[in-house]
PDB file of N, CA and C in Angstrom:
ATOM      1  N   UNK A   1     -23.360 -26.081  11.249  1.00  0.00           N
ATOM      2  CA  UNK A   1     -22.332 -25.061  11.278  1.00  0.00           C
ATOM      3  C   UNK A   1     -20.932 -25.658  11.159  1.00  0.00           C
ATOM      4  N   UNK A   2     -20.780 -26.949  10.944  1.00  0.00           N
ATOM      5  CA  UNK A   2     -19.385 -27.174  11.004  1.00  0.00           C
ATOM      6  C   UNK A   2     -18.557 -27.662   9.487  1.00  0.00           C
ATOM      7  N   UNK A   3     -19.501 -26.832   9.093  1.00  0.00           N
ATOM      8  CA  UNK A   3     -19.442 -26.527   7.097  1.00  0.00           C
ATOM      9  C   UNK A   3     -18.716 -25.372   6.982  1.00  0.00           C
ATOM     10  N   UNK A   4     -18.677 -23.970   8.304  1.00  0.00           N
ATOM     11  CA  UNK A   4     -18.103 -22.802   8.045  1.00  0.00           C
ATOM     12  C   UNK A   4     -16.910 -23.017   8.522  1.00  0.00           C
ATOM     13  N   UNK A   5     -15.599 -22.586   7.747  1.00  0.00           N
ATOM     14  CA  UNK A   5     -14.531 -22.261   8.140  1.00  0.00           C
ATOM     15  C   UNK A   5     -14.131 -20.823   7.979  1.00  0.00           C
ATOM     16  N   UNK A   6     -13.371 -20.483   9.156  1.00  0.00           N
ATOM     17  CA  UNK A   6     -13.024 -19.047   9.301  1.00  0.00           C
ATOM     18  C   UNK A   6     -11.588 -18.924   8.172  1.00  0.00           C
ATOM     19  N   UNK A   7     -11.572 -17.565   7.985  1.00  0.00           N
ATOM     20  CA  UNK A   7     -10.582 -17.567   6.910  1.00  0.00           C
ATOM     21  C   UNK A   7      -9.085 -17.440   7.711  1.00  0.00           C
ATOM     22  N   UNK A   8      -8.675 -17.143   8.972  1.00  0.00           N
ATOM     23  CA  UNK A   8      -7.833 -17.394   9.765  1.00  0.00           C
ATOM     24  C   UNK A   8      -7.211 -18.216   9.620  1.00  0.00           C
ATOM     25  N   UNK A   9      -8.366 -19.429   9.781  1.00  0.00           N
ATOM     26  CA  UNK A   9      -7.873 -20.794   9.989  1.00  0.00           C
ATOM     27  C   UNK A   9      -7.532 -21.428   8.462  1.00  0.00           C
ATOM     28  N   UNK A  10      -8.123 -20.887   7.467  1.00  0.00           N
ATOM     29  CA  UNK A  10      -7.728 -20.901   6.088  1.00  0.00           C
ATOM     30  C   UNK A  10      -6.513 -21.053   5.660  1.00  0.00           C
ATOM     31  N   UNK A  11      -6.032 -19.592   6.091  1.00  0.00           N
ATOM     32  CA  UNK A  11      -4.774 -19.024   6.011  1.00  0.00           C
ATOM     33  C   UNK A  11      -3.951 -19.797   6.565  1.00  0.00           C
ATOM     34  N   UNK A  12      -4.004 -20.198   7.549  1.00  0.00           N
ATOM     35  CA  UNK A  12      -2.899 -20.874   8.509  1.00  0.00           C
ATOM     36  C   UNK A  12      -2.817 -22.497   7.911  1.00  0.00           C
ATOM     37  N   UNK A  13      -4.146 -23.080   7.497  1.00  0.00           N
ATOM     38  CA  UNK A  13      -4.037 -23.866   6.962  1.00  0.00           C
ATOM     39  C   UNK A  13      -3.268 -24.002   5.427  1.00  0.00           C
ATOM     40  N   UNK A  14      -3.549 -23.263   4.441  1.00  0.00           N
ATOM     41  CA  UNK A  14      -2.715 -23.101   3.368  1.00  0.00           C
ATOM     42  C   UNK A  14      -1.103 -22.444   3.703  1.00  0.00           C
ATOM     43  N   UNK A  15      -0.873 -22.261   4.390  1.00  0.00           N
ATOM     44  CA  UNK A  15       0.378 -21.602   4.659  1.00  0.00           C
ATOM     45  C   UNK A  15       1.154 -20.729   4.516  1.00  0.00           C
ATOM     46  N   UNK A  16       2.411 -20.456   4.301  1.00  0.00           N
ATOM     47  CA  UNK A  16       2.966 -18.997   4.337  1.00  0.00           C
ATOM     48  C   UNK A  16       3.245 -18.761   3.208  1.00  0.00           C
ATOM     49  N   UNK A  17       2.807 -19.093   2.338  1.00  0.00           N
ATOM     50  CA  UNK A  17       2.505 -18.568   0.955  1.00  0.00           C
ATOM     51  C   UNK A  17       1.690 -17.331   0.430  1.00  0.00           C
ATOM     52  N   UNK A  18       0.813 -17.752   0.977  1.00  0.00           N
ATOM     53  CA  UNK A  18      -0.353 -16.760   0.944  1.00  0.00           C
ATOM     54  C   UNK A  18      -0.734 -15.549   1.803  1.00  0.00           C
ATOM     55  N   UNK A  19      -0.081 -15.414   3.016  1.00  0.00           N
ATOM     56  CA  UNK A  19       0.071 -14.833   4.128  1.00  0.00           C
ATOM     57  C   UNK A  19       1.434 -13.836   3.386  1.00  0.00           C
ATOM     58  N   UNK A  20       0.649 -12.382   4.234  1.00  0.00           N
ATOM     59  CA  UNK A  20       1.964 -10.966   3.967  1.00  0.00           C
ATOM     60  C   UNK A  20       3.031 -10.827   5.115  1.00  0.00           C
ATOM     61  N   UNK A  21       2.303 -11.221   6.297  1.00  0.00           N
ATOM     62  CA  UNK A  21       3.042 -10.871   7.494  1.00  0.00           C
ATOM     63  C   UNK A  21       2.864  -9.851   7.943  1.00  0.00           C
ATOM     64  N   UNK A  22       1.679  -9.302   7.884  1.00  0.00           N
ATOM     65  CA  UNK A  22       1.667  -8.107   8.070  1.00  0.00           C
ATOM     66  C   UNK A  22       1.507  -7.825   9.829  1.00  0.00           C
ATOM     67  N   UNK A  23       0.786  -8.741  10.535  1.00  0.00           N
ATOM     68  CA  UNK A  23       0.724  -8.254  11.566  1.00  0.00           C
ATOM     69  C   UNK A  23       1.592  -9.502  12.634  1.00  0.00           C
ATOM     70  N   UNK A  24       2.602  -8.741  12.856  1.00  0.00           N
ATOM     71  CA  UNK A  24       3.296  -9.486  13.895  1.00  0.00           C
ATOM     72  C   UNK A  24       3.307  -9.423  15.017  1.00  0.00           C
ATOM     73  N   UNK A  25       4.023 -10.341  15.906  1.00  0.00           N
ATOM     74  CA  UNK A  25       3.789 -10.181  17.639  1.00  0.00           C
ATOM     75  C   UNK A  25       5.248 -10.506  18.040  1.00  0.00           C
ATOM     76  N   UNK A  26       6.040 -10.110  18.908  1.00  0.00           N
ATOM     77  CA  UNK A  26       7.328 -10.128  19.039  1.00  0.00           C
ATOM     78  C   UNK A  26       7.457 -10.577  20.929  1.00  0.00           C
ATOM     79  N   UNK A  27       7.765 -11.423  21.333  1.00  0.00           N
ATOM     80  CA  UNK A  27       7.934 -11.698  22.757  1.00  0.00           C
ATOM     81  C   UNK A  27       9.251 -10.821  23.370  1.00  0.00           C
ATOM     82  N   UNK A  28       8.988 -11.515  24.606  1.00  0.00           N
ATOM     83  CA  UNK A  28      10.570 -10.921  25.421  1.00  0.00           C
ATOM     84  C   UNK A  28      11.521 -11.708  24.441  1.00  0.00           C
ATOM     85  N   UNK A  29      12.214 -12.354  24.172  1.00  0.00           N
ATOM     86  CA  UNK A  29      13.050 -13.265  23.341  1.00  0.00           C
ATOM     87  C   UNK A  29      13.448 -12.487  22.028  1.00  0.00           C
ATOM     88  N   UNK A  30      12.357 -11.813  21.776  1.00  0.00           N
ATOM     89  CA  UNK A  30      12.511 -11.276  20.493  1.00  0.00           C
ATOM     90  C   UNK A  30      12.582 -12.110  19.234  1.00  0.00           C
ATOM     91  N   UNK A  31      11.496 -13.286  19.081  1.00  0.00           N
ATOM     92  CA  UNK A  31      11.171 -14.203  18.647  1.00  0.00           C
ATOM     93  C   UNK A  31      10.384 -13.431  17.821  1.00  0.00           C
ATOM     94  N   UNK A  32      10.353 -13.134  16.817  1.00  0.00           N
ATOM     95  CA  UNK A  32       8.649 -12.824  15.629  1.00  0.00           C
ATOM     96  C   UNK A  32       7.954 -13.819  15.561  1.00  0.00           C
ATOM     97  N   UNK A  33       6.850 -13.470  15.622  1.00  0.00           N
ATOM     98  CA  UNK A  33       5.600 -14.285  14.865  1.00  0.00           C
ATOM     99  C   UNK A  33       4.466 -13.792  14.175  1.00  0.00           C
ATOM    100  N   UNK A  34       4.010 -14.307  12.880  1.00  0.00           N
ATOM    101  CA  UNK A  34       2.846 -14.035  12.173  1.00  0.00           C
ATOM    102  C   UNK A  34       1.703 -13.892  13.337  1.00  0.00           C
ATOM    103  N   UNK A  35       0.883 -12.903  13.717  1.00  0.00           N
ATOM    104  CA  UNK A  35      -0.316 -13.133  14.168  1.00  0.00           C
ATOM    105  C   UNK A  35      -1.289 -13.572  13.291  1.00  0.00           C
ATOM    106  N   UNK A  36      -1.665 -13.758  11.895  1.00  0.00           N
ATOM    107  CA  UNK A  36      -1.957 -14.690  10.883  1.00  0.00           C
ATOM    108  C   UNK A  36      -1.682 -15.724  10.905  1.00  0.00           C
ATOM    109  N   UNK A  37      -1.075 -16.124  10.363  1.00  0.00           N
ATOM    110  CA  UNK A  37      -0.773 -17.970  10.239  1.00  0.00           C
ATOM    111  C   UNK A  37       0.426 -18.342  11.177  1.00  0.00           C
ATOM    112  N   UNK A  38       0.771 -17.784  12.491  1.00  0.00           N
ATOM    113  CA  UNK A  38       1.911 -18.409  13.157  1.00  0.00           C
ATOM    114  C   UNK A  38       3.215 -18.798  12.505  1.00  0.00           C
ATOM    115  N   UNK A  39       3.818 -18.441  11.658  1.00  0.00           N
ATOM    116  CA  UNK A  39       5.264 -18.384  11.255  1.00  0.00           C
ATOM    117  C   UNK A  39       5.935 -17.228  11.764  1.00  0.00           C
ATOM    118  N   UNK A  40       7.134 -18.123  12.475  1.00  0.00           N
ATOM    119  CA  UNK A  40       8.149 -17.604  12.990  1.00  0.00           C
ATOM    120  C   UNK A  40       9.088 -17.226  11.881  1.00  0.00           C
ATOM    121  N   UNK A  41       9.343 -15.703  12.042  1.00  0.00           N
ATOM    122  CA  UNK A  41      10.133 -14.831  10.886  1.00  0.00           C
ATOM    123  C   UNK A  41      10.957 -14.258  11.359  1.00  0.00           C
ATOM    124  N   UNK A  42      11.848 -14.016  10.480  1.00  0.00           N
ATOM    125  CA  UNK A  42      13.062 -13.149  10.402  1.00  0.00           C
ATOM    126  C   UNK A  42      12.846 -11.341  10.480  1.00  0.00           C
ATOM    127  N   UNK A  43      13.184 -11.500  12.006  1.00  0.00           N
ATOM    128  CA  UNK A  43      12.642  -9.505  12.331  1.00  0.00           C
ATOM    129  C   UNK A  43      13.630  -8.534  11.343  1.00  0.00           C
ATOM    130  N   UNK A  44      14.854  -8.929  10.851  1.00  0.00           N
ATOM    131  CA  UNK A  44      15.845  -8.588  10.021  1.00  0.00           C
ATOM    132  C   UNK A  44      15.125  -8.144   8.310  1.00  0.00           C
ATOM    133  N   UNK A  45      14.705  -9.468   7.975  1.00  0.00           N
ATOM    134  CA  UNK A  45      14.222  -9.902   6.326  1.00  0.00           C
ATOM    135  C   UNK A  45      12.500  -8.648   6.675  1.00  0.00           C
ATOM    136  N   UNK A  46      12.077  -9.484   7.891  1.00  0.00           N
ATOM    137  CA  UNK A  46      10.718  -8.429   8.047  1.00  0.00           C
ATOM    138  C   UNK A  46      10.865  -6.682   7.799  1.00  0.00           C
ATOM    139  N   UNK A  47      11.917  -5.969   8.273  1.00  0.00           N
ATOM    140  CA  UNK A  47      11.977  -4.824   7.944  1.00  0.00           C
ATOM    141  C   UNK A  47      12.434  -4.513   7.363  1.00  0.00           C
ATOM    142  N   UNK A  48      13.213  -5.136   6.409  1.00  0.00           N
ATOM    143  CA  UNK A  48      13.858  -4.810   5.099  1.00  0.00           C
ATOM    144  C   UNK A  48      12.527  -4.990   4.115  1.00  0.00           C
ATOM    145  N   UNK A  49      11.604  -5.832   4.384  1.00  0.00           N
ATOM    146  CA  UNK A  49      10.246  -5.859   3.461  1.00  0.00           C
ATOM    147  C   UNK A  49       9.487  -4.894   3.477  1.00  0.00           C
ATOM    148  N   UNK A  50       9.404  -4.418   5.127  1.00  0.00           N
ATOM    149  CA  UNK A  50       8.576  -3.223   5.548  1.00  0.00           C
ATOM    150  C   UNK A  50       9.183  -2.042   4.434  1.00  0.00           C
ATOM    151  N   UNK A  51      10.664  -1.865   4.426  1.00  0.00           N
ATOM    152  CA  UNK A  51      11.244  -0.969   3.894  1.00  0.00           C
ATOM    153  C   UNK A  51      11.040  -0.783   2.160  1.00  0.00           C
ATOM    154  N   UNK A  52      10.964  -2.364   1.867  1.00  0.00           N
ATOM    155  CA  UNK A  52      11.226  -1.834   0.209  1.00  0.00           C
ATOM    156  C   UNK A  52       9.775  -1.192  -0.333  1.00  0.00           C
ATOM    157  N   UNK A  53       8.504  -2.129   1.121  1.00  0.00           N
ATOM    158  CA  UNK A  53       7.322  -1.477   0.238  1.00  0.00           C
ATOM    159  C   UNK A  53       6.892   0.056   0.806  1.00  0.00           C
ATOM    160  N   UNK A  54       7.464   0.617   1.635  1.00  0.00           N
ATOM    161  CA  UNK A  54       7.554   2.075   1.718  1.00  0.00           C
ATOM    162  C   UNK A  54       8.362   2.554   0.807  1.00  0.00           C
ATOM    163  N   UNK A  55       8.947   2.444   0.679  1.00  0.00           N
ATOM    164  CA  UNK A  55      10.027   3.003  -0.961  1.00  0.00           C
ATOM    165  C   UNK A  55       9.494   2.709  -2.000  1.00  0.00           C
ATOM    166  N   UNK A  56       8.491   1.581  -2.055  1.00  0.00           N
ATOM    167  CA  UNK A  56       7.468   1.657  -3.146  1.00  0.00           C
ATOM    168  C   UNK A  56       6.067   2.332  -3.574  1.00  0.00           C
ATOM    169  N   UNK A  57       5.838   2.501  -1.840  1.00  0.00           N
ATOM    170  CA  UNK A  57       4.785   3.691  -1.934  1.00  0.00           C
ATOM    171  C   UNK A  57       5.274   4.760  -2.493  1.00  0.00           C
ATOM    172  N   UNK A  58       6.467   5.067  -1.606  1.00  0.00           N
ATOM    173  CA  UNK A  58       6.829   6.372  -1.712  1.00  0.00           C
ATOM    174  C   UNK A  58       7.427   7.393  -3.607  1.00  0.00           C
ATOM    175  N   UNK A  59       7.906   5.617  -3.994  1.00  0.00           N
ATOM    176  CA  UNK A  59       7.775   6.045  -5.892  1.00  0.00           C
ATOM    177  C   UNK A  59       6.791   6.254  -6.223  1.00  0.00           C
ATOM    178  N   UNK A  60       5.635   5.568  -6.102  1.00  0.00           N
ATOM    179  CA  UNK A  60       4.489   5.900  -6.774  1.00  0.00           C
ATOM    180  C   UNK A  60       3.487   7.297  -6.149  1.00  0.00           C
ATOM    181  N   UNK A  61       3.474   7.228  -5.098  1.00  0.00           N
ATOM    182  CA  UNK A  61       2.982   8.837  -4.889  1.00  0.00           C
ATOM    183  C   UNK A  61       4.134  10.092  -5.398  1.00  0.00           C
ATOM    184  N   UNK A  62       4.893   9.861  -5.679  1.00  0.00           N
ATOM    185  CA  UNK A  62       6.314  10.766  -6.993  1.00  0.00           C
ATOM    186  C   UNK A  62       5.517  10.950  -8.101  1.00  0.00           C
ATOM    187  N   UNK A  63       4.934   9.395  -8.445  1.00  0.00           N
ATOM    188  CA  UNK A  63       4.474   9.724  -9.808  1.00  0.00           C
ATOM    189  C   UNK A  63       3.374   9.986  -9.552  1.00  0.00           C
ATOM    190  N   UNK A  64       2.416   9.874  -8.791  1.00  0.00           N
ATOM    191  CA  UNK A  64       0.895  10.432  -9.053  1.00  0.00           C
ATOM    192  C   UNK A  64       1.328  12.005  -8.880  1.00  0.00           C
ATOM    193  N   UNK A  65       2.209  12.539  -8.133  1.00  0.00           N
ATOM    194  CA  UNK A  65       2.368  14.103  -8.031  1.00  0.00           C
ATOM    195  C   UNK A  65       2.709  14.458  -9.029  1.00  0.00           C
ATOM    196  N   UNK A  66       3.387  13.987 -10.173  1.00  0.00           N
ATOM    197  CA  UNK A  66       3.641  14.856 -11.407  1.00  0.00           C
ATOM    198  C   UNK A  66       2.354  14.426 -12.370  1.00  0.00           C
ATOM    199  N   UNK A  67       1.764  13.495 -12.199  1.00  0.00           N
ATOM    200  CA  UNK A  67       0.437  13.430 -13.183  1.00  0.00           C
ATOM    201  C   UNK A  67      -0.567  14.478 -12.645  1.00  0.00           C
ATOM    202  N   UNK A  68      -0.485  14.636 -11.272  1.00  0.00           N
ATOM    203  CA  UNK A  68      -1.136  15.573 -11.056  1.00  0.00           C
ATOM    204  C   UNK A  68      -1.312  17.356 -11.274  1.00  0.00           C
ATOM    205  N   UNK A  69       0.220  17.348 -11.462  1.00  0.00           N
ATOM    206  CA  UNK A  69       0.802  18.456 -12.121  1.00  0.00           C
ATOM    207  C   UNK A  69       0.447  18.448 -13.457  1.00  0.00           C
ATOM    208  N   UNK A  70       0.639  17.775 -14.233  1.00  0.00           N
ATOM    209  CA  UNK A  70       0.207  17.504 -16.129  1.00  0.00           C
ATOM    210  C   UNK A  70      -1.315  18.309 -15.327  1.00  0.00           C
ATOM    211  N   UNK A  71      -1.672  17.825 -14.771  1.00  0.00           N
ATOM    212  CA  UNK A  71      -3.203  17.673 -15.141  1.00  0.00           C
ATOM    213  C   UNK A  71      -3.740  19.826 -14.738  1.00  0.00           C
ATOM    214  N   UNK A  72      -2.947  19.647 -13.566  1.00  0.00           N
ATOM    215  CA  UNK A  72      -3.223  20.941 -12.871  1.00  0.00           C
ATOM    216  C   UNK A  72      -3.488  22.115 -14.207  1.00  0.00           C
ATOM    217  N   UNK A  73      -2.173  22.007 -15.506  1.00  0.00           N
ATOM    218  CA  UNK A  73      -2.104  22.636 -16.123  1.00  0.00           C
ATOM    219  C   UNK A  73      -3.404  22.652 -17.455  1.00  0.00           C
ATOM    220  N   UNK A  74      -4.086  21.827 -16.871  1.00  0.00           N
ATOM    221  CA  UNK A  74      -5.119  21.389 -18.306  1.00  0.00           C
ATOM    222  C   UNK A  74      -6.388  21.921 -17.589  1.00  0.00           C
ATOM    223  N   UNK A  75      -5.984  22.590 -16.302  1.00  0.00           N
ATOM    224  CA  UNK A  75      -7.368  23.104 -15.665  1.00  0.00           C
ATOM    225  C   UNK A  75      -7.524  24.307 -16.315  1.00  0.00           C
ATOM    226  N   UNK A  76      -6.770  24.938 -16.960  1.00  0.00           N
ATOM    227  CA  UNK A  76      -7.074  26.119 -17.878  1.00  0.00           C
ATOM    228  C   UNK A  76      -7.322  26.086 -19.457  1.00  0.00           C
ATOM    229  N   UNK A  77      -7.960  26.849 -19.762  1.00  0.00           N
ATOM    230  CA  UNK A  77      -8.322  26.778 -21.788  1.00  0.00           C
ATOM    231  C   UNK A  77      -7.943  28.609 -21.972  1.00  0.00           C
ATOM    232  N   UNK A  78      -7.934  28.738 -23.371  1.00  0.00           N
ATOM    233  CA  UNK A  78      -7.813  29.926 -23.840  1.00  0.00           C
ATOM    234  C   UNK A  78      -8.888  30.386 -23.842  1.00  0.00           C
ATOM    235  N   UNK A  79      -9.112  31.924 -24.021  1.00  0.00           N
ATOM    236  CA  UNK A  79     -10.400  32.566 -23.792  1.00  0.00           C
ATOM    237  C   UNK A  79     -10.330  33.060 -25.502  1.00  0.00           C
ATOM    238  N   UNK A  80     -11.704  32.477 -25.838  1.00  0.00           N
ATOM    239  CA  UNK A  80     -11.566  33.202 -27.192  1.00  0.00           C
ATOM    240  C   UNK A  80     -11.751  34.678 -27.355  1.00  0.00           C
ATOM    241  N   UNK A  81     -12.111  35.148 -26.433  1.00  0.00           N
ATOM    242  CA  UNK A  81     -12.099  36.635 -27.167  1.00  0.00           C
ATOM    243  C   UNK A  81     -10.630  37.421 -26.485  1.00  0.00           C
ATOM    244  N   UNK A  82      -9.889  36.856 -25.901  1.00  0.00           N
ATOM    245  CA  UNK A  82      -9.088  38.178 -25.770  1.00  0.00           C
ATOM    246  C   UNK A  82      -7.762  37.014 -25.453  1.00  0.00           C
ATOM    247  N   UNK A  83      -7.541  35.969 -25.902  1.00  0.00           N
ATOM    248  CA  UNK A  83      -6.626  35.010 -25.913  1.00  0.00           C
ATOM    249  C   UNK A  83      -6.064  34.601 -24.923  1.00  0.00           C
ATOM    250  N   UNK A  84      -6.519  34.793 -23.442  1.00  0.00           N
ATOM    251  CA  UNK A  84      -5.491  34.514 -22.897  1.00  0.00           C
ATOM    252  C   UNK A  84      -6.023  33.450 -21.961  1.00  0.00           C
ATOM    253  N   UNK A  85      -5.115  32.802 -20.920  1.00  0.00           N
ATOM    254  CA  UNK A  85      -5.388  31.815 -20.644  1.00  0.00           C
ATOM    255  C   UNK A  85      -6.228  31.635 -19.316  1.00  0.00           C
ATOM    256  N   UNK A  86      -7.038  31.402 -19.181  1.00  0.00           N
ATOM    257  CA  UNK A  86      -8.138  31.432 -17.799  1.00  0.00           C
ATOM    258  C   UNK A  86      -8.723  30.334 -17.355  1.00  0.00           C
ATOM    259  N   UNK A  87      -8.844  30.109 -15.901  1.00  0.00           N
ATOM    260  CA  UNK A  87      -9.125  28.711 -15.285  1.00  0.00           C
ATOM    261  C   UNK A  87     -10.565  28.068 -15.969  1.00  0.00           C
ATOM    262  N   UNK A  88     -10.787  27.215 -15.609  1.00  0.00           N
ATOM    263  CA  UNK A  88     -11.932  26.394 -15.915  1.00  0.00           C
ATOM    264  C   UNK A  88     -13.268  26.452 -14.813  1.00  0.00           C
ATOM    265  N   UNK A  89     -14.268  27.096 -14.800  1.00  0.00           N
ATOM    266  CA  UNK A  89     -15.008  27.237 -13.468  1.00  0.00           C
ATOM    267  C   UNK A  89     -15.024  25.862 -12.964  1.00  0.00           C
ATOM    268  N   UNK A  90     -15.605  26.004 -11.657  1.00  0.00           N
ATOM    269  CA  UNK A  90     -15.874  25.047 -10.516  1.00  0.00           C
ATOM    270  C   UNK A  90     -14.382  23.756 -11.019  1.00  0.00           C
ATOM    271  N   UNK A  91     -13.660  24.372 -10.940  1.00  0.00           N
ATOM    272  CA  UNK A  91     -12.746  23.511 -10.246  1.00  0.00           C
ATOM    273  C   UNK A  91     -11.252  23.720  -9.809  1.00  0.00           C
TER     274      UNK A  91
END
């Protein structure tokens, strides 16, 4: 067994490269730290990161709502016998 390495220890071993930061631990001091690979971070730079990738979610669910709209409108076809426009069953 001393062939398995945990990917923890992976991580921490390759370094803060590879690591998001995602889960931090903050003392009385108000010191950050990676609970991943132990790098001490910037609580400042950390929520400005937190921030840009919520503003990046938050563009892209913008755009899935208007593709979803395109699409809403393609749930209907014309009816050939009396032309007009009617949903698509089961959906």
């Amino acid at each position: 067994m001393d062939n398995i390495i945990s990917f923890q220890r992976k991580a921490r071993e390759l370094g803060k490269d590879l690591c998001e930061h995602i889960h931090i631990t903050i003392d009385d001091n108000l010191i950050c730290e990676c609970s991943d690979c132990g790098e001490q971070i910037n609580p400042a730079k950390w929520i400005l990161n937190q921030a840009k990738k919520e503003s990046s979610y938050e563009y892209r669910i913008t755009g899935l709502e208007k593709i979803i709209e395109k699409l809403q409108g393609r749930l209907r076809v014309q009816c050939v016998h009396c032309l007009k426009m009617t949903p698509i069953k089961n959906y």
